[in-house]
N, C-alpha and C. Protein backbone atom coordinates (compact mmCIF):
# COMPACT_ATOMS: atom_id res chain seq x y z
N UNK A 1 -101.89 -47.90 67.36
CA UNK A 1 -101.84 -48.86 68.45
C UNK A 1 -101.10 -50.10 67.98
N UNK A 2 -100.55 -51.12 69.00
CA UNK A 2 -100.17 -52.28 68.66
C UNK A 2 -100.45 -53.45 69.59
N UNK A 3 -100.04 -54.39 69.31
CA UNK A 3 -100.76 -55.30 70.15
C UNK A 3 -99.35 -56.56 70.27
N UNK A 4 -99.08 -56.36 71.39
CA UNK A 4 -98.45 -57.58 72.12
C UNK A 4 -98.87 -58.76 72.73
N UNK A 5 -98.20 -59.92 72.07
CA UNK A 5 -99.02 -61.19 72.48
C UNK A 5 -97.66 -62.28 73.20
N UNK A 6 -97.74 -62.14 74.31
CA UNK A 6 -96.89 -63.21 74.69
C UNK A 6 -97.13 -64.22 75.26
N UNK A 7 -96.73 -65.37 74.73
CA UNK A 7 -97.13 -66.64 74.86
C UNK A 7 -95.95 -67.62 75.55
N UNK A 8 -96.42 -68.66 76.68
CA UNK A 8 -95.65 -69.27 77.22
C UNK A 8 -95.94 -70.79 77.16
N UNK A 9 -95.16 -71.21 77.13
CA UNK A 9 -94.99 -72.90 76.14
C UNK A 9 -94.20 -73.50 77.18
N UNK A 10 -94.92 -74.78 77.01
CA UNK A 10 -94.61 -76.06 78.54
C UNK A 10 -93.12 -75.92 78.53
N UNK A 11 -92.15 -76.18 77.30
CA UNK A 11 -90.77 -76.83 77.22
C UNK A 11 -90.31 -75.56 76.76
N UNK A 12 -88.88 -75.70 77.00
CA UNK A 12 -88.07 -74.61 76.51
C UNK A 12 -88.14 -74.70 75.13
N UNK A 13 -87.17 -73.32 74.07
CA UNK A 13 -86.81 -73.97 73.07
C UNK A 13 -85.58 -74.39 72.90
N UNK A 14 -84.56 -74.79 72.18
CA UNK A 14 -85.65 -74.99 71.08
C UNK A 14 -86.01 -76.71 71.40
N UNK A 15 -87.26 -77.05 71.11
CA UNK A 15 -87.86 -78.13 71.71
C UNK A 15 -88.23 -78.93 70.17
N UNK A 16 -87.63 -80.15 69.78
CA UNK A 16 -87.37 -80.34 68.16
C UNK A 16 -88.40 -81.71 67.94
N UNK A 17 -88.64 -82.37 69.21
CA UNK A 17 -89.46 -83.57 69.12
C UNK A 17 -90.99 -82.97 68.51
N UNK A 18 -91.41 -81.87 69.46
CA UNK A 18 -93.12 -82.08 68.70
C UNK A 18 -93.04 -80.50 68.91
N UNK A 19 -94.42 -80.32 68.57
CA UNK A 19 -95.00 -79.12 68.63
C UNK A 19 -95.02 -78.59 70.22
N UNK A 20 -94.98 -77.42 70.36
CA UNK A 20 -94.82 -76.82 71.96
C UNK A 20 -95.98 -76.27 72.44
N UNK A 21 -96.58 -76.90 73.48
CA UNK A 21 -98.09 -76.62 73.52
C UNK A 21 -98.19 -75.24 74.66
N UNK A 22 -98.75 -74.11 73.92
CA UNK A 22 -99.12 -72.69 74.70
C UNK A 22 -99.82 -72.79 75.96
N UNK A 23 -99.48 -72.73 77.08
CA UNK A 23 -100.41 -73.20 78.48
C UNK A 23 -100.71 -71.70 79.16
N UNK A 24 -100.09 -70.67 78.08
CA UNK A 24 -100.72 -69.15 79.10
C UNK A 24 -100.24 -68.39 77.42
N UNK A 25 -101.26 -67.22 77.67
CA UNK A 25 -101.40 -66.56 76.26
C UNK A 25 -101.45 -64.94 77.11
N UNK A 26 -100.39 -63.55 76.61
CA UNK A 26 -101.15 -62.57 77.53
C UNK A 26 -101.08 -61.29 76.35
N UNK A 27 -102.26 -60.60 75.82
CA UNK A 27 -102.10 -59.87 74.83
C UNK A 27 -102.67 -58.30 75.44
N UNK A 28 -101.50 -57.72 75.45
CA UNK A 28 -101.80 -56.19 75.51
C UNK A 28 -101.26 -55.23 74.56
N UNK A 29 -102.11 -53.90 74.51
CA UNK A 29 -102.39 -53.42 73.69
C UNK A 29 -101.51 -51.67 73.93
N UNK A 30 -101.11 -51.91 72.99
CA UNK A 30 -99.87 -50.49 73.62
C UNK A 30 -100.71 -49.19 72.79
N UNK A 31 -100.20 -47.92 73.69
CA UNK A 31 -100.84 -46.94 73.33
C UNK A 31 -99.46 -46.13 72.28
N UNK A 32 -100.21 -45.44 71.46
CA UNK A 32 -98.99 -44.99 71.29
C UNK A 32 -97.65 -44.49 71.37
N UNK A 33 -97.58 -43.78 71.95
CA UNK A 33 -96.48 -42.88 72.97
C UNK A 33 -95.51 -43.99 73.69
N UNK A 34 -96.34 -45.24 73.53
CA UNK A 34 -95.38 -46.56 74.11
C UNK A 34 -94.89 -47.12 73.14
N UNK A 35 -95.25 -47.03 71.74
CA UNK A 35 -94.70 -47.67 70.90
C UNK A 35 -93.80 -46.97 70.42
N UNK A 36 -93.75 -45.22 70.62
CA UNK A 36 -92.68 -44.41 70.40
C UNK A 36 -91.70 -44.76 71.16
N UNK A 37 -91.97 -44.88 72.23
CA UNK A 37 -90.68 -45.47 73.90
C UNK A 37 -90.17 -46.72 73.21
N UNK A 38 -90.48 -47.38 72.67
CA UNK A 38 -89.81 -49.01 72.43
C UNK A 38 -89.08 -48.34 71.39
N UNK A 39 -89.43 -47.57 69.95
CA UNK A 39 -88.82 -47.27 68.93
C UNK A 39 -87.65 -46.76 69.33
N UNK A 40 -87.57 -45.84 70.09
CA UNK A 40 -86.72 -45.12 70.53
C UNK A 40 -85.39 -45.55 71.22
N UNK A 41 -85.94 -46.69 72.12
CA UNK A 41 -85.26 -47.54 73.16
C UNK A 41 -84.40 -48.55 72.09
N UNK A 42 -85.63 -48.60 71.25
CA UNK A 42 -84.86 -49.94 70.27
C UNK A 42 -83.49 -49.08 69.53
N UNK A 43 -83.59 -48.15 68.50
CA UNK A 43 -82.74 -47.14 68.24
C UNK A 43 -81.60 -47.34 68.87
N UNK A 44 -81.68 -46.39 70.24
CA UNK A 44 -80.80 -46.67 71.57
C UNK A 44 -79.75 -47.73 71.75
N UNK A 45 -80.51 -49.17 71.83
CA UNK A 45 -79.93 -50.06 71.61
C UNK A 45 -79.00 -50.50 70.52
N UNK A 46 -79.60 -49.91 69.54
CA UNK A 46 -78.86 -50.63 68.42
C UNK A 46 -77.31 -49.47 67.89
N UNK A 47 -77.31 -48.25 68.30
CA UNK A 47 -76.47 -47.97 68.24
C UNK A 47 -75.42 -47.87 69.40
N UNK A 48 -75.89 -48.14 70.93
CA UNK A 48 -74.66 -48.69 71.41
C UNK A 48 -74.42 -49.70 71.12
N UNK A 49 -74.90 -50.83 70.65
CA UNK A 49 -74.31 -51.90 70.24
C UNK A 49 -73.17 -51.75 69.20
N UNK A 50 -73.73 -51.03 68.19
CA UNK A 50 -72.52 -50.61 66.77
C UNK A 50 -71.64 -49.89 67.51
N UNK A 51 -71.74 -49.30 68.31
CA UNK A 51 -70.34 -48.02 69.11
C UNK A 51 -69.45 -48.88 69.70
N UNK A 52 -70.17 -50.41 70.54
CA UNK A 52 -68.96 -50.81 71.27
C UNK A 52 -68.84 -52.49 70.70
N UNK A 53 -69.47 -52.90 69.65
CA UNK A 53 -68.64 -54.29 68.59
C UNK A 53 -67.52 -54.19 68.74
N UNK A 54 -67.18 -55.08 68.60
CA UNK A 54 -65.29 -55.38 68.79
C UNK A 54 -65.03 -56.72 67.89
N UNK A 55 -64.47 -56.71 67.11
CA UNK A 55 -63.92 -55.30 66.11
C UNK A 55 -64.73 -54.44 65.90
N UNK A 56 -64.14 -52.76 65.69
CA UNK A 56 -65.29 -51.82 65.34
C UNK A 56 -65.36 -52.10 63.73
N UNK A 57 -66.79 -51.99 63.27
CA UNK A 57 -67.82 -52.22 61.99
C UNK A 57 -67.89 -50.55 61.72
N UNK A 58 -66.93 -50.18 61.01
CA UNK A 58 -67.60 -48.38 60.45
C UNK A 58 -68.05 -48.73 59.66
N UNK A 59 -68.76 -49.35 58.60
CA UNK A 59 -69.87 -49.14 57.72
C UNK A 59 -70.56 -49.51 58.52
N UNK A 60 -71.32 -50.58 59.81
CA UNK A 60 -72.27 -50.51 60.19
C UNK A 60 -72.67 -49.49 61.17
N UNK A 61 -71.42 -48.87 62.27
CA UNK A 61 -71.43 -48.11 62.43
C UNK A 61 -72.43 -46.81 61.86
N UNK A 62 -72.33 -46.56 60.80
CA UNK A 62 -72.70 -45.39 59.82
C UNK A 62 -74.03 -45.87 59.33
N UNK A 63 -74.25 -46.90 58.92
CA UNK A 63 -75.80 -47.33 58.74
C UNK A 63 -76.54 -47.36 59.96
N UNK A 64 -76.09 -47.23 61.02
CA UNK A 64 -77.29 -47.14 61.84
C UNK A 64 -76.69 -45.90 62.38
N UNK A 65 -75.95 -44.84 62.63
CA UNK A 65 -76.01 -43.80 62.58
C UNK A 65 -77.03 -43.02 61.16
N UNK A 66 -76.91 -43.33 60.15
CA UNK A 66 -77.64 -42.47 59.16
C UNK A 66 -78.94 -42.60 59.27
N UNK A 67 -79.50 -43.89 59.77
CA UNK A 67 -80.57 -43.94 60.20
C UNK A 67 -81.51 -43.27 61.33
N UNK A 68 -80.56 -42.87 61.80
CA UNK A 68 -80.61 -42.47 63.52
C UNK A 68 -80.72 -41.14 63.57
N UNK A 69 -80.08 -40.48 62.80
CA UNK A 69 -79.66 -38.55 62.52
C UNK A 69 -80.14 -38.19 61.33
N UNK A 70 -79.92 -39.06 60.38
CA UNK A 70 -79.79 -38.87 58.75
C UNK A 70 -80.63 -38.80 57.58
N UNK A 71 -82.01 -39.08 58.57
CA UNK A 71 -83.34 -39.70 58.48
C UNK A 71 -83.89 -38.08 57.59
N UNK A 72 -84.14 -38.75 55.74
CA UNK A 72 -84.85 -37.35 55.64
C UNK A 72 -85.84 -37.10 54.69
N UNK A 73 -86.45 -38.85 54.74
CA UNK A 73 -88.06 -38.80 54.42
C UNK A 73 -89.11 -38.53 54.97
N UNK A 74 -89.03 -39.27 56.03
CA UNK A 74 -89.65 -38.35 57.24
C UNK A 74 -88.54 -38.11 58.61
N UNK A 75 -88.79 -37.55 59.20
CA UNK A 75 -87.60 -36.69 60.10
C UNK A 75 -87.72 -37.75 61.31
N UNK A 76 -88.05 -38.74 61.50
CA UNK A 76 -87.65 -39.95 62.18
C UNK A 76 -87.62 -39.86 63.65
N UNK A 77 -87.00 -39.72 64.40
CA UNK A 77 -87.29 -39.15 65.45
C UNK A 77 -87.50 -37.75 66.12
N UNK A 78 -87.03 -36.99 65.63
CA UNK A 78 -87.52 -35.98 65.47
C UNK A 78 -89.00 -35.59 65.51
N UNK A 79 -89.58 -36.13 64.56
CA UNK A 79 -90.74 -36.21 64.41
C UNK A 79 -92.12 -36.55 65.71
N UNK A 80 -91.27 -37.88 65.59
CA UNK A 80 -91.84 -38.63 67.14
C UNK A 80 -91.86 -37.60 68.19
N UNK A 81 -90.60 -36.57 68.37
CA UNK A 81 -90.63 -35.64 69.79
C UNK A 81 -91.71 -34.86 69.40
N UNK A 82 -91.69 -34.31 68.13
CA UNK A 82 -92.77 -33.39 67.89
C UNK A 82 -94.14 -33.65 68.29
N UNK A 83 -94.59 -35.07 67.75
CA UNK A 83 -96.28 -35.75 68.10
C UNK A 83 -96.42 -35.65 69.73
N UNK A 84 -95.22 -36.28 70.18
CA UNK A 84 -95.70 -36.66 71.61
C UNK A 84 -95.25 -35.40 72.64
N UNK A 85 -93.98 -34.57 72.49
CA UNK A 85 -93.58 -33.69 73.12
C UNK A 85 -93.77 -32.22 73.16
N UNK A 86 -94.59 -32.24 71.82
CA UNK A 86 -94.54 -30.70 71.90
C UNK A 86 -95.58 -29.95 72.75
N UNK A 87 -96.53 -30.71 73.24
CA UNK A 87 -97.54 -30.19 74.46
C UNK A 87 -97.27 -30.57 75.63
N UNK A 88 -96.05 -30.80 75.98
CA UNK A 88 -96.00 -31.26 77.79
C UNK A 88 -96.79 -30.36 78.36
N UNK A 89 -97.42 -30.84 79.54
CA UNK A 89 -97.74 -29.84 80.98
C UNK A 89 -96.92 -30.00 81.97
N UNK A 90 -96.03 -29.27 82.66
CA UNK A 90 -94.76 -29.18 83.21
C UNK A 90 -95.09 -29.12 84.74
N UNK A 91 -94.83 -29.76 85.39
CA UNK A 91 -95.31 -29.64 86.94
C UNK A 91 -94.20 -28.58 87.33
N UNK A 92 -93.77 -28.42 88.53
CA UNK A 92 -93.21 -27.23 88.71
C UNK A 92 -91.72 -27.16 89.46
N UNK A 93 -91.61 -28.19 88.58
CA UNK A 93 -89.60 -28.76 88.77
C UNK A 93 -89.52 -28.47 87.23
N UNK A 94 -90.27 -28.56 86.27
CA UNK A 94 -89.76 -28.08 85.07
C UNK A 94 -90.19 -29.39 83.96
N UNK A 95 -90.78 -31.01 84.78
CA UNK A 95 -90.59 -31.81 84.53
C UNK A 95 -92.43 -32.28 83.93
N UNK A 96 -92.33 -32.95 82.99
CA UNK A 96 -93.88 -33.56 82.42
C UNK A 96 -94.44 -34.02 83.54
N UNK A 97 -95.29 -33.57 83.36
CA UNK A 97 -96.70 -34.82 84.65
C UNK A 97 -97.36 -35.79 84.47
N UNK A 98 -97.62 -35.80 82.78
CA UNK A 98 -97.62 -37.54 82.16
C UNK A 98 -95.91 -38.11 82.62
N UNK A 99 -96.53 -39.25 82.92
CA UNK A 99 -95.48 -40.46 83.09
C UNK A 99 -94.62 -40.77 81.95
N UNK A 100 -95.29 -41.27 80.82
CA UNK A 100 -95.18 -41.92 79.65
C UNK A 100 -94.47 -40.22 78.87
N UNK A 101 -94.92 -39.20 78.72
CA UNK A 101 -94.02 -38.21 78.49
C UNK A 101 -92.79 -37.88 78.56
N UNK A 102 -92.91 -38.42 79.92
CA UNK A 102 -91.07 -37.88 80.71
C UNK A 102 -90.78 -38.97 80.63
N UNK A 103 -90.86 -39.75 80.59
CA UNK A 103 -89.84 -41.26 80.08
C UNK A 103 -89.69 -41.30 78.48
N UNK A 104 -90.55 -40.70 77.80
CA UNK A 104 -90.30 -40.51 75.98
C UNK A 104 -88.71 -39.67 76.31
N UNK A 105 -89.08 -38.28 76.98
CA UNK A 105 -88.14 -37.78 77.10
C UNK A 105 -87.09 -38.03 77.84
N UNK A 106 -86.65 -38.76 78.45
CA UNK A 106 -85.49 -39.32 79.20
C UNK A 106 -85.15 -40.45 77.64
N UNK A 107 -85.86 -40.59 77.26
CA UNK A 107 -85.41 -41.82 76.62
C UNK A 107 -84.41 -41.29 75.04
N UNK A 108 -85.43 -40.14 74.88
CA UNK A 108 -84.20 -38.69 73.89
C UNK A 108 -83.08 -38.61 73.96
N UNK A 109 -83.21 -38.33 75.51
CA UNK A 109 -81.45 -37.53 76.08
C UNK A 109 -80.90 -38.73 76.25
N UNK A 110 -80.96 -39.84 76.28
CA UNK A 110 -80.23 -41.59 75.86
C UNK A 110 -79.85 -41.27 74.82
N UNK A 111 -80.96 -41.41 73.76
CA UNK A 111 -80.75 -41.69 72.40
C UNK A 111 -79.51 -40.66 71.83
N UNK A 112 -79.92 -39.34 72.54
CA UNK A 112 -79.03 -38.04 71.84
C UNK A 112 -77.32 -38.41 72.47
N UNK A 113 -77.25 -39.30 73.77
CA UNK A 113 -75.91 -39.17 74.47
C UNK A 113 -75.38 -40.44 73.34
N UNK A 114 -75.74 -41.46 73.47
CA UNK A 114 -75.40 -42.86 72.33
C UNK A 114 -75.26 -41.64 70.81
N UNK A 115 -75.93 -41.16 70.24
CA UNK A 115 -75.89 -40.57 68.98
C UNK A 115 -73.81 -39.66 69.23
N UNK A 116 -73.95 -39.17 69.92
CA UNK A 116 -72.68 -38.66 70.35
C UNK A 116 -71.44 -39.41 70.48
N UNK A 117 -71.49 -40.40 71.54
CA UNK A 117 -71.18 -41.11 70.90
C UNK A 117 -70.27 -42.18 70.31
N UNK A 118 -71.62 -42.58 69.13
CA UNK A 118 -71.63 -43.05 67.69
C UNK A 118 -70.16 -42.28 66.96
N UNK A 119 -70.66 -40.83 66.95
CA UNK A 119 -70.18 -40.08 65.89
C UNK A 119 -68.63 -39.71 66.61
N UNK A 120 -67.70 -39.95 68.03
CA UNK A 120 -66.65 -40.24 68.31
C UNK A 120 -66.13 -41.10 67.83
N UNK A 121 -67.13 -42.36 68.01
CA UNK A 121 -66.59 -43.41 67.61
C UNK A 121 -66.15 -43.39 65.87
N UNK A 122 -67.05 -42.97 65.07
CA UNK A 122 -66.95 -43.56 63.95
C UNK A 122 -65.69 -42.26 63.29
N UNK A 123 -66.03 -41.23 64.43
CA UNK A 123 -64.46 -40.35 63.74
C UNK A 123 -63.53 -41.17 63.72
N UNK A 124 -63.19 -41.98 65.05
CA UNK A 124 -61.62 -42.43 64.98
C UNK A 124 -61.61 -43.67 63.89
N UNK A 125 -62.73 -44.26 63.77
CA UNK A 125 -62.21 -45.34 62.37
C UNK A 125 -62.28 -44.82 61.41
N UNK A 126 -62.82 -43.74 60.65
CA UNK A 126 -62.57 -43.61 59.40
C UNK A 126 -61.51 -43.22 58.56
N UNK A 127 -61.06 -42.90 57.70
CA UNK A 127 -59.77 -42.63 56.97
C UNK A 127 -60.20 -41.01 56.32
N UNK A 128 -59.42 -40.56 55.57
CA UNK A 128 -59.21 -38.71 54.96
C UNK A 128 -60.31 -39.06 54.47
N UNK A 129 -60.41 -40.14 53.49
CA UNK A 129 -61.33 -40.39 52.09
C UNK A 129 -62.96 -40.11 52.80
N UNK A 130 -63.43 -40.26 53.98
CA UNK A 130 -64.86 -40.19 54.70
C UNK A 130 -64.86 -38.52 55.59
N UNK A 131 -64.01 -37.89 55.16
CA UNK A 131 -63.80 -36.73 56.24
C UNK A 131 -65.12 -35.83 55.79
N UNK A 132 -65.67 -36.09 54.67
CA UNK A 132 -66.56 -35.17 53.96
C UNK A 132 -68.24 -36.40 54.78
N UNK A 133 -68.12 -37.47 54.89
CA UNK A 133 -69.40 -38.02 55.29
C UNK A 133 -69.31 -37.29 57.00
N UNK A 134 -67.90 -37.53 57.77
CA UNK A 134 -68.33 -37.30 59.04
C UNK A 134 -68.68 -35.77 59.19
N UNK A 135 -68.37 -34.99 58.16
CA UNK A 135 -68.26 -33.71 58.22
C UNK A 135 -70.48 -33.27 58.32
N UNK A 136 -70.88 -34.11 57.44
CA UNK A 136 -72.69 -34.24 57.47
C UNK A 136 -73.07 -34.89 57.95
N UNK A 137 -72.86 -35.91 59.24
CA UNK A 137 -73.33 -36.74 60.20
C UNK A 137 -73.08 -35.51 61.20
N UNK A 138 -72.07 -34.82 61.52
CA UNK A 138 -71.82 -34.00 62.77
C UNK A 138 -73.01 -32.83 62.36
N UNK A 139 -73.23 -32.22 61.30
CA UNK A 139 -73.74 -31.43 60.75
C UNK A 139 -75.38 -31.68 60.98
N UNK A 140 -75.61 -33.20 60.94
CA UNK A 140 -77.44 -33.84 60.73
C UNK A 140 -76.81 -33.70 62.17
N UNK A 141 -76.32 -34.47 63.24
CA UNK A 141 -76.25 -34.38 64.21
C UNK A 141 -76.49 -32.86 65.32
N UNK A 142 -76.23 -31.98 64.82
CA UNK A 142 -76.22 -30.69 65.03
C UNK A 142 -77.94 -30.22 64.80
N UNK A 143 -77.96 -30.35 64.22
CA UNK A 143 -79.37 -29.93 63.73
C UNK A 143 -80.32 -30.83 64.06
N UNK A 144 -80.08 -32.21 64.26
CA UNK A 144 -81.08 -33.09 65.36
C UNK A 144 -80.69 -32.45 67.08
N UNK A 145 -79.84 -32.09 67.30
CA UNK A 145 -79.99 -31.90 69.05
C UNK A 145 -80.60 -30.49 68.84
N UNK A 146 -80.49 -29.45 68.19
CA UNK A 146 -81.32 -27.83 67.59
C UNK A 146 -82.54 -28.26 67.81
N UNK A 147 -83.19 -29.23 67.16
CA UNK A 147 -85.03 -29.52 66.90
C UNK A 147 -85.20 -29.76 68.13
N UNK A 148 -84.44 -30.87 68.71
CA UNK A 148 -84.81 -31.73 69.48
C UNK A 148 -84.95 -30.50 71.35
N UNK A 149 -84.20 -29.59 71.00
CA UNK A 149 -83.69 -28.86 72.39
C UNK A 149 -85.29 -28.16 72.04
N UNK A 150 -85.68 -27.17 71.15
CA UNK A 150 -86.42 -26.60 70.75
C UNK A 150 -87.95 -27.07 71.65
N UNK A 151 -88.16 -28.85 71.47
CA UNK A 151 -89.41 -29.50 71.78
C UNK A 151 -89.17 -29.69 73.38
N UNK A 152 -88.08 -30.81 73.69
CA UNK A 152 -87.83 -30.81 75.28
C UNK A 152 -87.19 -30.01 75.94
N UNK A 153 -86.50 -28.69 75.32
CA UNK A 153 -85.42 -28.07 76.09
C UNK A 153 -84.21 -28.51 76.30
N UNK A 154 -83.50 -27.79 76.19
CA UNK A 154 -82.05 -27.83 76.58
C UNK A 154 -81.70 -29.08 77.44
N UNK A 155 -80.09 -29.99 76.68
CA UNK A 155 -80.10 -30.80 77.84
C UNK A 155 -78.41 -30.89 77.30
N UNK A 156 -77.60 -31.16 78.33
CA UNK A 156 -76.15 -31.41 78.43
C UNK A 156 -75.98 -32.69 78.37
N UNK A 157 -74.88 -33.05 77.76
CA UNK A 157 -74.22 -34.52 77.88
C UNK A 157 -73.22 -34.17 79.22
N UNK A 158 -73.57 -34.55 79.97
CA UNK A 158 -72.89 -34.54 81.09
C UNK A 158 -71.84 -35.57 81.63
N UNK A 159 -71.69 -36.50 80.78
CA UNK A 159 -70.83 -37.76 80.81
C UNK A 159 -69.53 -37.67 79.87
N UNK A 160 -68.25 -37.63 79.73
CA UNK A 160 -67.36 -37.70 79.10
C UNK A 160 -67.56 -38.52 77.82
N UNK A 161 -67.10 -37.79 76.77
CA UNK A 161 -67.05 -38.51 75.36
C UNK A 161 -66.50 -39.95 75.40
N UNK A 162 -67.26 -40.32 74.37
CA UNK A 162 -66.44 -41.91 74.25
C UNK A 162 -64.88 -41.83 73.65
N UNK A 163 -64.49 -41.06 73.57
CA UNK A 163 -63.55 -40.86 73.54
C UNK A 163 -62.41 -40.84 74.44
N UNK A 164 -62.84 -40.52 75.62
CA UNK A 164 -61.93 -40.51 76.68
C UNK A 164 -62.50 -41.52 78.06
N UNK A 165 -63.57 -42.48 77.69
CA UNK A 165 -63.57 -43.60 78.40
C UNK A 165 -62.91 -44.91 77.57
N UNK A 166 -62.33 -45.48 78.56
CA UNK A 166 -61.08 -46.41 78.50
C UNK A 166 -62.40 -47.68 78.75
N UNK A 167 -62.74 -48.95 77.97
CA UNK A 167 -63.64 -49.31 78.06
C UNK A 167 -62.86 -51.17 77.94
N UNK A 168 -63.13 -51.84 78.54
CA UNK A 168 -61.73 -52.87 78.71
C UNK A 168 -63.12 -53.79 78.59
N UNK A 169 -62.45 -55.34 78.10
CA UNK A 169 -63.86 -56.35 77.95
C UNK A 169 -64.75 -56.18 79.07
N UNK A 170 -64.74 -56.80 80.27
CA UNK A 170 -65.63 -57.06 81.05
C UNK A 170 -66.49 -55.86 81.44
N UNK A 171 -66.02 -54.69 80.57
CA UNK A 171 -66.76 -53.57 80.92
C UNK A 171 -67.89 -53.98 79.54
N UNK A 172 -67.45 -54.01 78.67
CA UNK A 172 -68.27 -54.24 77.11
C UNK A 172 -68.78 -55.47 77.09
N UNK A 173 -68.91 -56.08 77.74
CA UNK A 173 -69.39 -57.69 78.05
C UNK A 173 -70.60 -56.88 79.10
N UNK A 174 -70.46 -56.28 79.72
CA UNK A 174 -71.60 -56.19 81.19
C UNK A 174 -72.08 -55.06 80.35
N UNK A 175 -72.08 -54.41 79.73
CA UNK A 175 -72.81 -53.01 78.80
C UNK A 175 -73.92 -54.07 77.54
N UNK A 176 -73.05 -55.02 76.78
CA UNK A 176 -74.08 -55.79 75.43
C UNK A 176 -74.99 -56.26 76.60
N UNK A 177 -74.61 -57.06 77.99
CA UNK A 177 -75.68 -57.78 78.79
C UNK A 177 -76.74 -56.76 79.10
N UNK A 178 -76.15 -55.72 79.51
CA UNK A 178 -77.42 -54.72 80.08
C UNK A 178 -78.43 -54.27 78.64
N UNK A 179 -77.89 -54.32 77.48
CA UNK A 179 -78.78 -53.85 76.44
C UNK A 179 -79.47 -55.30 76.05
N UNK A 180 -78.83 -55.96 76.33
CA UNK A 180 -79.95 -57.21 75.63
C UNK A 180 -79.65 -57.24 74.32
N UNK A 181 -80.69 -58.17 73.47
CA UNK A 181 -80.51 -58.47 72.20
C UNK A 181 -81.02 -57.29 71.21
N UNK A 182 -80.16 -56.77 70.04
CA UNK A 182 -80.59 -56.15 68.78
C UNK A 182 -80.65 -56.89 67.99
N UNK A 183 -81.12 -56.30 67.25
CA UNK A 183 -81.30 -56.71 65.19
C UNK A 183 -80.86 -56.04 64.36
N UNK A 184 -80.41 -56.52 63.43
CA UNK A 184 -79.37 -55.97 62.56
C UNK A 184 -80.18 -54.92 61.77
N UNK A 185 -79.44 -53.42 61.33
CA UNK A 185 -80.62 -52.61 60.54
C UNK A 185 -80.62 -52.78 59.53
């Protein structure tokens, strides 16, 4: 479990004269399977962010891809589908009947379309000398959508590679706005 505490303070910040006095306090308590959804979401986030930086960052790129696919102390997300996904009860569209289930899993087939990609992206920056790293990112990549199909079933990227979307500022300006803020991994 975890516990969220958000607190709201008279003045904005940053407020440098005095201390900022808390006038509402609201602490809830997440169940698990929600703290998998944020992990996941967070993930999500942080590698479209590395896919569409400008300038593109291929070493950061690749650090939060290796993190993301590459994961092999414990199997990282992967794992997560396993705890929470491997017992769905399927109503009879094919789809979970927990709430919090089928949004873990919508939140996969995100993570798995961004993971995709990542690994377009970071083909076209690298040079001969990395042909052997992208060659085991496509490879961990391969074998994360295998596990992952296995727990939720089969799912298509149904959207054209980043490769062949033409992505101009005000498009990558309204995409960082819609993700909000990351943190560096």
């Amino acid at each position: 479990f975890k516990r969220r505490t958000v607190l709201t303070v008279q003045n904005s910040f940053p407020y440098l004269k005095t201390r900022l006095r808390v006038i509402h306090r609201v602490q809830t308590t997440l169940a698990p399977i929600e703290v998998a959804i944020e992990d996941i979401q967070k993930k999500t986030r942080e590698l479209a962010a590395a896919t569409v930086f400008c300038p593109a960052d291929a070493k950061m790129l690749q650090m939060v891809l290796q993190g993301c696919i590459g994961t092999t102390v414990n199997l990282g997300p992967v794992q997560i589908a396993k705890v929470f996904l491997s017992h769905m009860v399927l109503d009879e569209r094919g789809k979970p009947k927990d709430r919090l289930q089928n949004k873990l899993r919508l939140c996969f087939k995100d993570f798995s379309k961004k993971c995709a990609d990542a690994l377009l992206k970071n083909e076209i920056l690298i040079g001969a000398d990395q042909a052997d790293y992208q060659k085991e990112l496509k490879r961990n990549y391969k074998d994360f959508v295998a596990q992952l199909s296995e727990i939720i079933g089969p799912f298509n990227n149904d959207r054209p590679p980043l490769a062949q979307i033409q992505m101009n500022t005000s498009q990558a300006v309204s995409l960082a706005a819609d993700l909000g803020p990351t943190t560096a991994v």
